[in-house]
Protein backbone atom coordinates (compact mmCIF):
# COMPACT_ATOMS: atom_id res chain seq x y z
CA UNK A 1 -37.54 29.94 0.69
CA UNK A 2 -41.31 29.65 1.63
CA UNK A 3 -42.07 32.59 -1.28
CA UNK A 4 -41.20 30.13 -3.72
CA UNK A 5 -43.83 27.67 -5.79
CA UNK A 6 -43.16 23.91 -5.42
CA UNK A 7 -41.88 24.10 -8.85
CA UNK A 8 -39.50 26.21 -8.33
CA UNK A 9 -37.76 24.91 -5.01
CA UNK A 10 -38.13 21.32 -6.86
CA UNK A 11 -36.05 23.11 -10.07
CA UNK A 12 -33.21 24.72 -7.63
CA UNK A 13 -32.91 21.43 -5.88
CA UNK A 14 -32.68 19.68 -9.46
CA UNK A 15 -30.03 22.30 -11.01
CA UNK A 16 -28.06 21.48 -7.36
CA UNK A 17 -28.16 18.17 -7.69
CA UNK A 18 -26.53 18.32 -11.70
CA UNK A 19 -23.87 20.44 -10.61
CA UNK A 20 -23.37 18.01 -7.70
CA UNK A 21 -23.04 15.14 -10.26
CA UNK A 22 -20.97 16.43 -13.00
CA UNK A 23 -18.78 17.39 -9.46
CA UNK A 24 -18.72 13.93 -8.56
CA UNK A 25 -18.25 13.00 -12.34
CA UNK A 26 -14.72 14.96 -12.56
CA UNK A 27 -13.74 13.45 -9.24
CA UNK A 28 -14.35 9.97 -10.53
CA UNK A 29 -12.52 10.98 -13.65
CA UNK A 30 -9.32 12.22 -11.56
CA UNK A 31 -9.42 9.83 -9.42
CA UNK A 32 -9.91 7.26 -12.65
CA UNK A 33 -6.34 9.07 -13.90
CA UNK A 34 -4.88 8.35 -10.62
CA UNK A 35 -5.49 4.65 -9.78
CA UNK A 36 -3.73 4.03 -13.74
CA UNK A 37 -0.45 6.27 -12.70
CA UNK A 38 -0.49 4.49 -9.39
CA UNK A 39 -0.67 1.05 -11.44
CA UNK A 40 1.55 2.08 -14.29
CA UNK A 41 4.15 3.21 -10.98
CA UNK A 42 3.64 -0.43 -9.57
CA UNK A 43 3.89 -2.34 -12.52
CA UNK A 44 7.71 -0.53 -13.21
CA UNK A 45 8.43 -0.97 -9.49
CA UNK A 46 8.01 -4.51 -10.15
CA UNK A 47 9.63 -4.73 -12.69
CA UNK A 48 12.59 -2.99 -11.43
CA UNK A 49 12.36 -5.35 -8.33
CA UNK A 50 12.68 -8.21 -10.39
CA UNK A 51 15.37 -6.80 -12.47
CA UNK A 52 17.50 -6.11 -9.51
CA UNK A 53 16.96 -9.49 -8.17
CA UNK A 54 18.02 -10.82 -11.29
CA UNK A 55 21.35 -8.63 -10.89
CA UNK A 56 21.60 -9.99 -7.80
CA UNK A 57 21.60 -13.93 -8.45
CA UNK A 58 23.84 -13.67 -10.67
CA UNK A 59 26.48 -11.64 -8.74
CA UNK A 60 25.95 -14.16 -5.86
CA UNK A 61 26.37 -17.20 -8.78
CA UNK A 62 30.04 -15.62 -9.59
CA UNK A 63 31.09 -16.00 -6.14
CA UNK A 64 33.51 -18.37 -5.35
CA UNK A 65 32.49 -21.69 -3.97
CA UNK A 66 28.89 -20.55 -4.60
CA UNK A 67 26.80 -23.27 -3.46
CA UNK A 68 29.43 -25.26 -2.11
CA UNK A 69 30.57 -23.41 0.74
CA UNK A 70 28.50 -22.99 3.79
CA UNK A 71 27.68 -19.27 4.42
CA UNK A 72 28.39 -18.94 8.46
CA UNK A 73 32.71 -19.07 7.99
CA UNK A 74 32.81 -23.06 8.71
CA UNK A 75 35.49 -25.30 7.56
CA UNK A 76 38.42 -23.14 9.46
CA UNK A 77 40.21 -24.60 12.29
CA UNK A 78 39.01 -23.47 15.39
């Protein structure tokens, strides 16, 4: 607004410029909040993961001939 002193256009672009950062400072904040629930989410996924592998192993270690038998149907007669 050409009406307006230096001062003044220098204190509206100032009082912009805060409300700009505490903006940017409650986006960092949320997005802060986010990146934990995303690592909390990963770090039970994993763990989950590895619990179900664990399930796994040992329902393929109560199989019979587990180990000894070769897994594509050999050892018929053909």
């Amino acid at each position: 607004m050409p009406d307006q002193s230096p001062i003044d256009q220098i204190a509206e672009r100032v009082e912009r410029l805060l409300l700009r950062h505490e903006e940017l400072n409650r986006t960092n904040a949320l997005l802060y909040k986010e990146i934990e629930m995303l690592s909390q989410e990963r770090d039970s996924l994993k763990s989950r993961l590895s619990a179900a592998r664990a399930r796994v192993d040992a329902l393929l270690a109560r199989l019979p001939g587990a180990g000894s038998a070769p897994l594509n149907g050999a050892g018929g007669s053909v």
